[in-house]
C-alpha atoms as a PDB file:
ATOM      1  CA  UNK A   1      -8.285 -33.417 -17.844  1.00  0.00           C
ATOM      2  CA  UNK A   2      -5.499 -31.115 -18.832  1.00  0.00           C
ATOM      3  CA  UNK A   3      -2.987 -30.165 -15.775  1.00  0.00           C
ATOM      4  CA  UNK A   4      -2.727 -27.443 -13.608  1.00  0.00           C
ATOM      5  CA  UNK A   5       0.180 -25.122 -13.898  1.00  0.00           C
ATOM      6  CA  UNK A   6       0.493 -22.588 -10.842  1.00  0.00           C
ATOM      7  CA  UNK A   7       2.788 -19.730 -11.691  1.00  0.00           C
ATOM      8  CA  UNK A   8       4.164 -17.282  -8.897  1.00  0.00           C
ATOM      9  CA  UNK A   9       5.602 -14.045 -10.873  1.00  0.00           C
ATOM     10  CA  UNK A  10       7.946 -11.249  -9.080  1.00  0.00           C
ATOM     11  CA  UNK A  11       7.856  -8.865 -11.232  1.00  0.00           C
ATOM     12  CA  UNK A  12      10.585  -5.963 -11.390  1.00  0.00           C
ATOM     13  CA  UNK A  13      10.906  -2.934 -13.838  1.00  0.00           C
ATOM     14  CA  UNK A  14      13.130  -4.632 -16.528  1.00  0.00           C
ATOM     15  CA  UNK A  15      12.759  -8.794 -15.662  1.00  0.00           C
ATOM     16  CA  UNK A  16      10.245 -10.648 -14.050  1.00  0.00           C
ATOM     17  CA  UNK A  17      10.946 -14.163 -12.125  1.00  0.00           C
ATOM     18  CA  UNK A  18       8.469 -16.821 -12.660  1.00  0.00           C
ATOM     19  CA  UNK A  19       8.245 -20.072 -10.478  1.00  0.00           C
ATOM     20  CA  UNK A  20       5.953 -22.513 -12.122  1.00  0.00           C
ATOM     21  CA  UNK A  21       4.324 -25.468 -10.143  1.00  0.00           C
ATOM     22  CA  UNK A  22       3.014 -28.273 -11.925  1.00  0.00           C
ATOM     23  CA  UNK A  23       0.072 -29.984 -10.524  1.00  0.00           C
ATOM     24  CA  UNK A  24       1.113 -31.556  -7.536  1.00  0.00           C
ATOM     25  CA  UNK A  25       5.085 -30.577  -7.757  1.00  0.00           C
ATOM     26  CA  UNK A  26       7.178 -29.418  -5.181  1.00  0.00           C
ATOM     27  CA  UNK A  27       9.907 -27.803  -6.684  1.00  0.00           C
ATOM     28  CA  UNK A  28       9.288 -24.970  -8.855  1.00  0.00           C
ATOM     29  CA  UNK A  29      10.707 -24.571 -12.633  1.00  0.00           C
ATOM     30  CA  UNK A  30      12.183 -20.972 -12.045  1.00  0.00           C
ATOM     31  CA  UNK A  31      12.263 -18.945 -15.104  1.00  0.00           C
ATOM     32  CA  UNK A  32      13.636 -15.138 -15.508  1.00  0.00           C
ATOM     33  CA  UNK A  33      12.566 -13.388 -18.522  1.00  0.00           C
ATOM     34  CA  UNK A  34      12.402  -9.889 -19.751  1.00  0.00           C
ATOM     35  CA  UNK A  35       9.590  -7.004 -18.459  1.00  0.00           C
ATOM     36  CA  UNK A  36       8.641  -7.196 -22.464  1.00  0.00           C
ATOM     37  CA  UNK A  37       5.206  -7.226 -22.452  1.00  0.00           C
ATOM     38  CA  UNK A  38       5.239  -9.641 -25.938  1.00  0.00           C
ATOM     39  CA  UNK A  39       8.067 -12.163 -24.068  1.00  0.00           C
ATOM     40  CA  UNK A  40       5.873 -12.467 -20.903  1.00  0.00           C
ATOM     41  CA  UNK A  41       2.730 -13.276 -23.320  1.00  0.00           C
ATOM     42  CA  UNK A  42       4.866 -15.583 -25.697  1.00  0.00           C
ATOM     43  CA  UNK A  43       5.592 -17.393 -22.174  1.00  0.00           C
ATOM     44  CA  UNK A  44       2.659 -18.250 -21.304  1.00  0.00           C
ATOM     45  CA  UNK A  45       1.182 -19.366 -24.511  1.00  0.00           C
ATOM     46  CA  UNK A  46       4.312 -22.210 -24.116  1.00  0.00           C
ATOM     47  CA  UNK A  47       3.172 -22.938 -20.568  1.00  0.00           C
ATOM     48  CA  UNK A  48      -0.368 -23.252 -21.793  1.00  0.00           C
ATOM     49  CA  UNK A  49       0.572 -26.589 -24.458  1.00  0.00           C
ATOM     50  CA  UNK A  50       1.458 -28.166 -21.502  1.00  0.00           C
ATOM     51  CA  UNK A  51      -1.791 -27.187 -19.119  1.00  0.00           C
ATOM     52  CA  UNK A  52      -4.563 -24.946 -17.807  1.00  0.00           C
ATOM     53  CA  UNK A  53      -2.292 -21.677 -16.360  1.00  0.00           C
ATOM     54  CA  UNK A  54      -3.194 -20.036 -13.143  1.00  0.00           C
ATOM     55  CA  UNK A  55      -0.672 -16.910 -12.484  1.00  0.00           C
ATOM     56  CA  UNK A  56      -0.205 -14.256  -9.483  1.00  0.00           C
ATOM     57  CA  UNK A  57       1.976 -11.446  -8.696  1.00  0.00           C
ATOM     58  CA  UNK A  58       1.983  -9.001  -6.018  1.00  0.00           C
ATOM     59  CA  UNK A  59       0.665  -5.678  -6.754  1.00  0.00           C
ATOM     60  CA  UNK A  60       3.438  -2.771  -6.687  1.00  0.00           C
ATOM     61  CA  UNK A  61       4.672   0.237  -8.547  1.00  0.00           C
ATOM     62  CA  UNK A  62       4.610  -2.520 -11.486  1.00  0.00           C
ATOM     63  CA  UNK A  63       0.779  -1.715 -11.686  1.00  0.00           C
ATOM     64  CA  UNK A  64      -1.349  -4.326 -13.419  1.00  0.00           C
ATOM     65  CA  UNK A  65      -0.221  -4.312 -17.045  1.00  0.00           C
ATOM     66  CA  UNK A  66       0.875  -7.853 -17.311  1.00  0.00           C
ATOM     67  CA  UNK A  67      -2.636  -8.462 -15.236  1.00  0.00           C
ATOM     68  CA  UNK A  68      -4.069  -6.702 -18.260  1.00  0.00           C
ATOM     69  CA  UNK A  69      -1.760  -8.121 -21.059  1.00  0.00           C
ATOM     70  CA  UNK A  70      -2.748 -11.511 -19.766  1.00  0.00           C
ATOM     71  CA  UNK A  71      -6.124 -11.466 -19.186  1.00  0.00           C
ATOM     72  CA  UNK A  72      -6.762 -10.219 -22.850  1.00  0.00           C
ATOM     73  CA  UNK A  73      -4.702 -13.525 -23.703  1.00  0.00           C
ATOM     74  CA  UNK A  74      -7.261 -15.487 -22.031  1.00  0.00           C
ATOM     75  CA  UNK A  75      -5.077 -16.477 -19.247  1.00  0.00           C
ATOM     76  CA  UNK A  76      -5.995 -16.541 -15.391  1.00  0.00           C
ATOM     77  CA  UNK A  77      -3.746 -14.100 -13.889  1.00  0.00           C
ATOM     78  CA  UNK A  78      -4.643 -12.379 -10.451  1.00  0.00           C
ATOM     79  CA  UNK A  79      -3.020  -9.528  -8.520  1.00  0.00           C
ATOM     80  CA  UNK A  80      -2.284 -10.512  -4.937  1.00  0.00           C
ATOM     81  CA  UNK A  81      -2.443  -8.122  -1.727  1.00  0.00           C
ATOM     82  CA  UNK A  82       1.289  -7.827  -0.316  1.00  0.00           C
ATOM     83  CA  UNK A  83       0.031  -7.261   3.111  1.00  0.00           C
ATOM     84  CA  UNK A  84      -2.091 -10.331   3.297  1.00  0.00           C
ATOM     85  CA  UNK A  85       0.657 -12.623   1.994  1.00  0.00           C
ATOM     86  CA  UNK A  86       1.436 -15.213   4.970  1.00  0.00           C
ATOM     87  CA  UNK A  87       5.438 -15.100   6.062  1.00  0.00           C
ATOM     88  CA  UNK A  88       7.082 -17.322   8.434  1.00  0.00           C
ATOM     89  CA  UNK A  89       8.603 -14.810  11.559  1.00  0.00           C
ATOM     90  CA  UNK A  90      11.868 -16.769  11.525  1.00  0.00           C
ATOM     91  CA  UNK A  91      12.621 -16.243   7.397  1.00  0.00           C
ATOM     92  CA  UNK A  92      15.301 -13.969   7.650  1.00  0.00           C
ATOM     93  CA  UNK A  93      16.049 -14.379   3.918  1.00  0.00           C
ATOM     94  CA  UNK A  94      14.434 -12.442   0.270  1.00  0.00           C
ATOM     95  CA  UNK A  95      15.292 -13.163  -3.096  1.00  0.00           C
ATOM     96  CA  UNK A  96      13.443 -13.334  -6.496  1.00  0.00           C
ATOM     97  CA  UNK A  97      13.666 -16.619  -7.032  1.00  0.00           C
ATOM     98  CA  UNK A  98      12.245 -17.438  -3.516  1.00  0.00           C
ATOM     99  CA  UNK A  99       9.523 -14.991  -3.643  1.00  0.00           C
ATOM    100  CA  UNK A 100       8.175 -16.192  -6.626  1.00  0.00           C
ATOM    101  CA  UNK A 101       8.473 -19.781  -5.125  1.00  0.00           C
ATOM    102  CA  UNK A 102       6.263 -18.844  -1.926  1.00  0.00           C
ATOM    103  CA  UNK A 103       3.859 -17.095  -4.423  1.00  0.00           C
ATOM    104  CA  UNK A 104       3.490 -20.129  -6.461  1.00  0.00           C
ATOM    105  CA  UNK A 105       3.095 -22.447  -3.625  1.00  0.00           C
ATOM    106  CA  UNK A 106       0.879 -20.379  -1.747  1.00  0.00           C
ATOM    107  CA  UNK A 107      -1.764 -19.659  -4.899  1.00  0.00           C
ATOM    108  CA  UNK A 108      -1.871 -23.208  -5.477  1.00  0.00           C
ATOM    109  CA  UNK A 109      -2.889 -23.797  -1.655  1.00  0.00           C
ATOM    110  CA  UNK A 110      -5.500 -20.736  -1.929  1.00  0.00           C
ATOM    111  CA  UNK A 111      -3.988 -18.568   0.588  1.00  0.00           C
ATOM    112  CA  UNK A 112      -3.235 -15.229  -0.957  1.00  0.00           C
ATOM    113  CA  UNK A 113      -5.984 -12.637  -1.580  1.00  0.00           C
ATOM    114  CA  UNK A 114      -6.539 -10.917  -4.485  1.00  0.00           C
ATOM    115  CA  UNK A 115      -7.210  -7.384  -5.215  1.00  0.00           C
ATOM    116  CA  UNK A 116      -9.608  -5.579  -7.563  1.00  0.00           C
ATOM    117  CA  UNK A 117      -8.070  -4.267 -10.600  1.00  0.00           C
ATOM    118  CA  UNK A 118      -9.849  -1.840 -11.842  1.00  0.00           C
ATOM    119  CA  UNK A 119     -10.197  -0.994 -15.757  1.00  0.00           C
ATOM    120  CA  UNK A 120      -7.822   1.439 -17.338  1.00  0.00           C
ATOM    121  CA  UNK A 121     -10.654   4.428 -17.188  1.00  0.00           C
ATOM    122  CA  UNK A 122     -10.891   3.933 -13.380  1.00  0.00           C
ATOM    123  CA  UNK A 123      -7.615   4.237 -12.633  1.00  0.00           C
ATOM    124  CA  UNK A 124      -6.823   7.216 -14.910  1.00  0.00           C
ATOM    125  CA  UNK A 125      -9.821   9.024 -12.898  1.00  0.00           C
ATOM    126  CA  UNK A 126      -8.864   7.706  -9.492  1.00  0.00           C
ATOM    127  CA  UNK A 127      -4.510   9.232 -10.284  1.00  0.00           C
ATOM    128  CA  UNK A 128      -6.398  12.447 -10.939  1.00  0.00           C
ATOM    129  CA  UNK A 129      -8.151  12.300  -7.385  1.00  0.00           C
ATOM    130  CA  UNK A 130      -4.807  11.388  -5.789  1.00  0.00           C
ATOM    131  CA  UNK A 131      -2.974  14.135  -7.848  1.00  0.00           C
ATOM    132  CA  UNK A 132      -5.313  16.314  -5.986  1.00  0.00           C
ATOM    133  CA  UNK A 133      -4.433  15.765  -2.819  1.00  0.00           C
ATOM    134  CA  UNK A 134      -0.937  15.355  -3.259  1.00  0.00           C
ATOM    135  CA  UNK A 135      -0.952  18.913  -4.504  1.00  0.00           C
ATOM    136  CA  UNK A 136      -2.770  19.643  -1.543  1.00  0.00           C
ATOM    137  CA  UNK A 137       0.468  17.984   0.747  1.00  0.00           C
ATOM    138  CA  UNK A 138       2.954  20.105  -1.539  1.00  0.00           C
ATOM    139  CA  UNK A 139       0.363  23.356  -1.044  1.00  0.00           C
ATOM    140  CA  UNK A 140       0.529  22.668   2.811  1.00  0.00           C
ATOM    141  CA  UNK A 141       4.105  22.261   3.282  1.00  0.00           C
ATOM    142  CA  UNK A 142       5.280  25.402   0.895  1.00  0.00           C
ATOM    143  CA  UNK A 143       2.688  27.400   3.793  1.00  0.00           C
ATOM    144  CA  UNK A 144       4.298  26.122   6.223  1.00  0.00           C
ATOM    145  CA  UNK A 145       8.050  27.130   5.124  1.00  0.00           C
ATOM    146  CA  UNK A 146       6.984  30.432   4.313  1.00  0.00           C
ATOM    147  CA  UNK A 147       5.125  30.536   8.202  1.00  0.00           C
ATOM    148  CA  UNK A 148       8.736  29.274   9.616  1.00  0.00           C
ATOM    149  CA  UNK A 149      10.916  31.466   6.698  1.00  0.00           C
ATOM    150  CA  UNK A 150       9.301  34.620   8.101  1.00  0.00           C
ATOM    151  CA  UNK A 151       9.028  33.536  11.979  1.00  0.00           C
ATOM    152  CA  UNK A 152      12.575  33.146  11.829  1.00  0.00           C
ATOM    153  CA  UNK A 153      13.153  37.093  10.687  1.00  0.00           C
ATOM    154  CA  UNK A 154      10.753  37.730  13.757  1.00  0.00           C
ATOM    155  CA  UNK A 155       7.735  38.952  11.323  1.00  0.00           C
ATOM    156  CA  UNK A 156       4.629  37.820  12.624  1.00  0.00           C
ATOM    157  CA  UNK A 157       1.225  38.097  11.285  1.00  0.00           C
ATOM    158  CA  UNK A 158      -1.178  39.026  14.261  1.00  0.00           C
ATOM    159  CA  UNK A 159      -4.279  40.983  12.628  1.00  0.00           C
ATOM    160  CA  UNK A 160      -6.377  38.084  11.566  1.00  0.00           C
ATOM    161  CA  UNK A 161      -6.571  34.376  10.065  1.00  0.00           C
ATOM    162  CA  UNK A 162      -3.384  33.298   7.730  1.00  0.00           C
ATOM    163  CA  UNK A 163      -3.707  32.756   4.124  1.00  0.00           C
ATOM    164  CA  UNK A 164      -6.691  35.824   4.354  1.00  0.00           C
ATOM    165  CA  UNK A 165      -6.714  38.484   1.485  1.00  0.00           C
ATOM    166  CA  UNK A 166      -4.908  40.736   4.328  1.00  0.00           C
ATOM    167  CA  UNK A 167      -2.809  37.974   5.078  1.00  0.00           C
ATOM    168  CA  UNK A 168      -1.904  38.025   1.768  1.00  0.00           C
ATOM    169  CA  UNK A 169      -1.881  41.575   1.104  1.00  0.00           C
ATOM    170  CA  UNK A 170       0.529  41.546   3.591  1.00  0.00           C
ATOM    171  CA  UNK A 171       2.865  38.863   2.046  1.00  0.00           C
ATOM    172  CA  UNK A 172       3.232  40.873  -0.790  1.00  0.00           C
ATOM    173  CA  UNK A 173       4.147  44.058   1.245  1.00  0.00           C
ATOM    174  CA  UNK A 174       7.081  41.748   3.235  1.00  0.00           C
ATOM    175  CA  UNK A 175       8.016  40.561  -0.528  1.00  0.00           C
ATOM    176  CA  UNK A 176       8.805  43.727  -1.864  1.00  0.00           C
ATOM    177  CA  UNK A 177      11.027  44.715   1.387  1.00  0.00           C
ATOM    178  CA  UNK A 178      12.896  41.767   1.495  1.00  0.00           C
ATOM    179  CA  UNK A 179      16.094  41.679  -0.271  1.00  0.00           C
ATOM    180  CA  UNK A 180      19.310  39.944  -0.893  1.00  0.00           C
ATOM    181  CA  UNK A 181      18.786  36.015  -0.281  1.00  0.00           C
ATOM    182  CA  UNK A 182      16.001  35.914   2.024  1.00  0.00           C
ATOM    183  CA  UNK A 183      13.962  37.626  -0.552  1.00  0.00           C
ATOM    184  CA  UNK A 184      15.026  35.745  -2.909  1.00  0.00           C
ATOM    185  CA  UNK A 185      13.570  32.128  -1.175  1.00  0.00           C
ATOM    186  CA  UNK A 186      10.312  34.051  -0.137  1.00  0.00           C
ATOM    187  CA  UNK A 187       9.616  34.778  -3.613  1.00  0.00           C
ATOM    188  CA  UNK A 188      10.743  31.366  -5.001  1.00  0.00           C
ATOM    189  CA  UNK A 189       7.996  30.334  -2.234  1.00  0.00           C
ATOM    190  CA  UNK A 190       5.078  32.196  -3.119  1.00  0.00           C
ATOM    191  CA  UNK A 191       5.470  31.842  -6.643  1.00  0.00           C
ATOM    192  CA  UNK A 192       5.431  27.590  -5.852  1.00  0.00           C
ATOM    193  CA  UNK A 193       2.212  28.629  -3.840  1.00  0.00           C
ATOM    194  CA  UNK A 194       0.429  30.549  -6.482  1.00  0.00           C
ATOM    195  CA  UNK A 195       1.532  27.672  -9.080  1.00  0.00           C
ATOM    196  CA  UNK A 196       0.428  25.196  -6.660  1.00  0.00           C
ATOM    197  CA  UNK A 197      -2.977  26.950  -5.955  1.00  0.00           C
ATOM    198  CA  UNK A 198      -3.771  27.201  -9.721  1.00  0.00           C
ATOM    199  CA  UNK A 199      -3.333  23.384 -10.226  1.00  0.00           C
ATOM    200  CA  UNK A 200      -5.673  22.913  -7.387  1.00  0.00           C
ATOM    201  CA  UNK A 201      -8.112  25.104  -9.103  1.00  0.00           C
ATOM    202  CA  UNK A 202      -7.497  23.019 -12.317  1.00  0.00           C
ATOM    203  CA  UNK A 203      -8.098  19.852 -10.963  1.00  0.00           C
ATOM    204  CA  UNK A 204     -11.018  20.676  -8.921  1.00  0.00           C
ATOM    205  CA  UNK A 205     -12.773  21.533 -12.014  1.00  0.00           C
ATOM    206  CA  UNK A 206     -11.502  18.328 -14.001  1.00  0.00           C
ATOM    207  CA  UNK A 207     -12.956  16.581 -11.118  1.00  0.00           C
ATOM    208  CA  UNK A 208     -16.020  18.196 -11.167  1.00  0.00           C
ATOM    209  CA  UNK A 209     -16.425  17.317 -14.763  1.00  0.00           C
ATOM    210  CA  UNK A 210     -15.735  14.057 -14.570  1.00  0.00           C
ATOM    211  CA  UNK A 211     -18.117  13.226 -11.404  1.00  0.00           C
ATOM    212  CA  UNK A 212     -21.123  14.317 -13.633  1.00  0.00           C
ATOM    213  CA  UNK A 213     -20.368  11.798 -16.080  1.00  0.00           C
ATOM    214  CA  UNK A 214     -21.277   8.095 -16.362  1.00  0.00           C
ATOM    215  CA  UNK A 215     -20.520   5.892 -13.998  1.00  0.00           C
ATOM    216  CA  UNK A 216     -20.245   8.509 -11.530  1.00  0.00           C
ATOM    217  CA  UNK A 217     -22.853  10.269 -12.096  1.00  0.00           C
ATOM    218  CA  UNK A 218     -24.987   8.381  -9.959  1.00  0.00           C
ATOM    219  CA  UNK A 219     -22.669   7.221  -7.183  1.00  0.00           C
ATOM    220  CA  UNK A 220     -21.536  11.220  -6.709  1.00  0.00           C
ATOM    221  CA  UNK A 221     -25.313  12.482  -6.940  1.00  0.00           C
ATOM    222  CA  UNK A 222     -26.416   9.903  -4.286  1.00  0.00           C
ATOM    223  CA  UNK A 223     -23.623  10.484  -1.818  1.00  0.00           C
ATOM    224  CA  UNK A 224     -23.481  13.845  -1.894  1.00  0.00           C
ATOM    225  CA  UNK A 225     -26.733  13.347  -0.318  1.00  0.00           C
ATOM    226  CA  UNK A 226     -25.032  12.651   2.907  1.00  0.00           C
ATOM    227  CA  UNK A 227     -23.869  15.605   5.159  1.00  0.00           C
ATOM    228  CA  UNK A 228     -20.102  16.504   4.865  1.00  0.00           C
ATOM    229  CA  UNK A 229     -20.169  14.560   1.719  1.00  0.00           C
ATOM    230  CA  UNK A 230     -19.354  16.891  -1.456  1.00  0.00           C
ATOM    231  CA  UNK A 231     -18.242  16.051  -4.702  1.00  0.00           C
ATOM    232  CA  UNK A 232     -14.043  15.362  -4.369  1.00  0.00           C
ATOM    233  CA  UNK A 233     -14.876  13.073  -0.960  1.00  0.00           C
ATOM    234  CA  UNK A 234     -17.731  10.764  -2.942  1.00  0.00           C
ATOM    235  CA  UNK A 235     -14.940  10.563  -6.172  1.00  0.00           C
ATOM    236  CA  UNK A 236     -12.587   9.757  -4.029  1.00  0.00           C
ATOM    237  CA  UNK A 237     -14.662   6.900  -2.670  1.00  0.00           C
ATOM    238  CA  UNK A 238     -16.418   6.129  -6.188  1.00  0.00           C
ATOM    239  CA  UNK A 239     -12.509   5.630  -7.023  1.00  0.00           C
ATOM    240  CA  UNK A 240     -11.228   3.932  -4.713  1.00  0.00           C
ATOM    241  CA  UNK A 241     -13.515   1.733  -3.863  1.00  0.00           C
ATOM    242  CA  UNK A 242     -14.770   1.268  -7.148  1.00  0.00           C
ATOM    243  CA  UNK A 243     -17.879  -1.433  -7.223  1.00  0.00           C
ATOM    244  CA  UNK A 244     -19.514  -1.526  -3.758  1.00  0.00           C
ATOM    245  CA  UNK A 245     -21.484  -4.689  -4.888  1.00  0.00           C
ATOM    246  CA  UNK A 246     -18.185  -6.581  -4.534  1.00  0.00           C
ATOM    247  CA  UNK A 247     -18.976  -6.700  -0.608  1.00  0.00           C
ATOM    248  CA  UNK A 248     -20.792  -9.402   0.637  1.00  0.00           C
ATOM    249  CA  UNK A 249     -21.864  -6.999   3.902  1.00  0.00           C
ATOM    250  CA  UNK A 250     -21.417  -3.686   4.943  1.00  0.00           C
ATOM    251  CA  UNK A 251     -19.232  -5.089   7.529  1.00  0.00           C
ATOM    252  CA  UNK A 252     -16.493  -6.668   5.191  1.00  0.00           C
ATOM    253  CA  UNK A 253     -16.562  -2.797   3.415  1.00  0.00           C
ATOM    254  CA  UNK A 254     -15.353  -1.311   7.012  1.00  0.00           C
ATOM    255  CA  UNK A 255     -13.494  -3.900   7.586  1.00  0.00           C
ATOM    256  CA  UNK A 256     -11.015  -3.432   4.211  1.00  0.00           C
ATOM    257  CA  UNK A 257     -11.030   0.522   5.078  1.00  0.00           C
ATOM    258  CA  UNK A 258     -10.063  -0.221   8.281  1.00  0.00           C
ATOM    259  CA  UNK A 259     -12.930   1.599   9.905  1.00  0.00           C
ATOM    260  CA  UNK A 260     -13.784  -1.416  12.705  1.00  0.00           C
ATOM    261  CA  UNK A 261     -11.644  -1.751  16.172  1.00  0.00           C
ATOM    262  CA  UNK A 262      -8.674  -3.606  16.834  1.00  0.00           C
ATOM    263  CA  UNK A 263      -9.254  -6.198  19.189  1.00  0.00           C
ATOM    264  CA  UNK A 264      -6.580  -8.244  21.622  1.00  0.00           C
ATOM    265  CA  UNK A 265      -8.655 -10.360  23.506  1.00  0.00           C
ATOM    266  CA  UNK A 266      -7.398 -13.570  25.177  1.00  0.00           C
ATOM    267  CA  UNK A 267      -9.114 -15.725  28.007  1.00  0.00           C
ATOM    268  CA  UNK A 268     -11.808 -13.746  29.784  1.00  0.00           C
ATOM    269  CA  UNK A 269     -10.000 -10.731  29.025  1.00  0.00           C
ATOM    270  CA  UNK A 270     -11.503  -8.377  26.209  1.00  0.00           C
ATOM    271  CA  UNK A 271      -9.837  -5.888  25.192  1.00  0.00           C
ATOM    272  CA  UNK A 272     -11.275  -3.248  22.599  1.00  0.00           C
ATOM    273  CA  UNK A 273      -8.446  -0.471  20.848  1.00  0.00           C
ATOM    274  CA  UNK A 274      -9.040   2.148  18.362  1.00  0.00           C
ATOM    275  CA  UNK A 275     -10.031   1.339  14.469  1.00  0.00           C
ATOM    276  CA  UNK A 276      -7.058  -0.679  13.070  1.00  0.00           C
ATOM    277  CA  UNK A 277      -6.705   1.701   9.785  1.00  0.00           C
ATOM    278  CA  UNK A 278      -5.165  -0.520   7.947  1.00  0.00           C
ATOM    279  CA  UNK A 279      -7.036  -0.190   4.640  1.00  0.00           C
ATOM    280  CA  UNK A 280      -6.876   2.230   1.767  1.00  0.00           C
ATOM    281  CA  UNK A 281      -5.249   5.355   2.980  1.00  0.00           C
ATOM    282  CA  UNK A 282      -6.945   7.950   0.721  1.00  0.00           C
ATOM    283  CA  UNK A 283     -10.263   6.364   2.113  1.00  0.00           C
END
């Protein structure tokens, strides 16, 4: 039987630190190589004459190329939840090489958790949901300075609902009395507003596109069945939570969103607090 080679990775934007356990070992062979995508690959193929290669890294701005690289390859390579990685309270200290140790040692042991990866389409389409709402943040705050911009000069809106058409019509009468540097900022602001709304508009109807297309078709048509549900919530749930089937209950789905209670019960004393929300944010 061929031996087991556990490899820990920390991966950075231009080098990645590899700790590789062999079979039972305790001390790691540490490694640092370049981010190349063909040196990481050309690694591995060397680890592989000496054994059956099991690799993990924690997912991070790095994304999951090398996941990707690897896996067409034909090696075992799994991206590992940061947050569920165990730590010792009293380990005051952080480096690469130690990081990629504790990876390494703890893969081989079975007690890091791995997170989907979805395929390249996915997460193109799930970047375009979160594009959406990030314009949504920016459209939110550039309100909100003009609100405070104009407060501050004591002009205040009273006749209806903000962001109305007489709200607005209104805006543009304060724009064209404005002057100097105050008018200035206002229009810088309401020109990032209209900009701002426009890409909303845009991606709205890329979304919409998109959800009436295999595989989303069918996911979008059946929870838009639900009330409150239209189409950008059930893509951003189609998205982010990709295959539902991957759940072995409904309960283990609310339990990675972080829809179930928090709980710190000890003894004969229960005590129930509000949903722990520590899954996906956009969910």
């Amino acid at each position: 039987m061929s031996t087991s080679i556990w490899v820990g990775l920390d991966v950075h934007k231009d080098s990645v630190t590899a700790a590789v356990l062999e079979g039972e070992g305790e001390v790691p062979e540490i490694a640092r190589i370049s981010a190349d995508l063909n040196k990481i690959r050309r690694f591995f193929e060397r680890l592989a004459s000496r054994g059956s290669v099991r690799a993990c890294y924690e997912a991070s701005g790095a994304g999951f190329v090398i996941h990707r690289v690897l896996k067409r390859s034909g090696f075992h390579c799994e991206v590992i939840a940061p947050s569920l990685i165990p730590s010792r309270p009293g380990d005051r200290r952080k480096t690469d090489r130690r990081d990629a140790a504790n990876l390494a040692r703890l893969y081989r042991s079975g007690l890091l958790t791995p997170v989907q990866v979805p395929d390249e389409d996915q997460e193109a389409v799930r970047d375009l949901v979160r594009t959406r709402f990030a314009r949504t943040k920016q459209l939110k705050s550039t309100k909100l300075r003009i609100h405070g911009l104009l407060l501050r000069q004591g002009r205040v809106y009273r006749e209806s609902s903000y962001w109305t058409k007489k709200h607005r019509q209104w805006l543009a009468r304060i724009r064209r009395e404005l002057q100097g540097a105050l008018g200035v900022i206002l229009n810088s602001e309401l020109q990032l507003l209209e900009y701002l709304e426009t890409q909303i508009h845009a991606l709205d109807a890329e979304i919409e596109v998109l959800s009436q297309r295999p595989p989303y078709r069918e996911t979008v048509e059946a929870l838009t069945c639900l009330r409150g549900v239209r189409t950008l919530t059930a893509m951003t749930l189609a998205t982010e939570i990709g295959d539902i089937r991957r759940f072995r209950s409904p309960q283990a789905l609310m339990a990675w969103t972080g829809l179930v209670p928090s709980e710190r019960s000890s003894g004969d004393r229960h005590n129930r607090r509000p949903i722990t929300k520590t899954g996906n944010v956009y969910l």
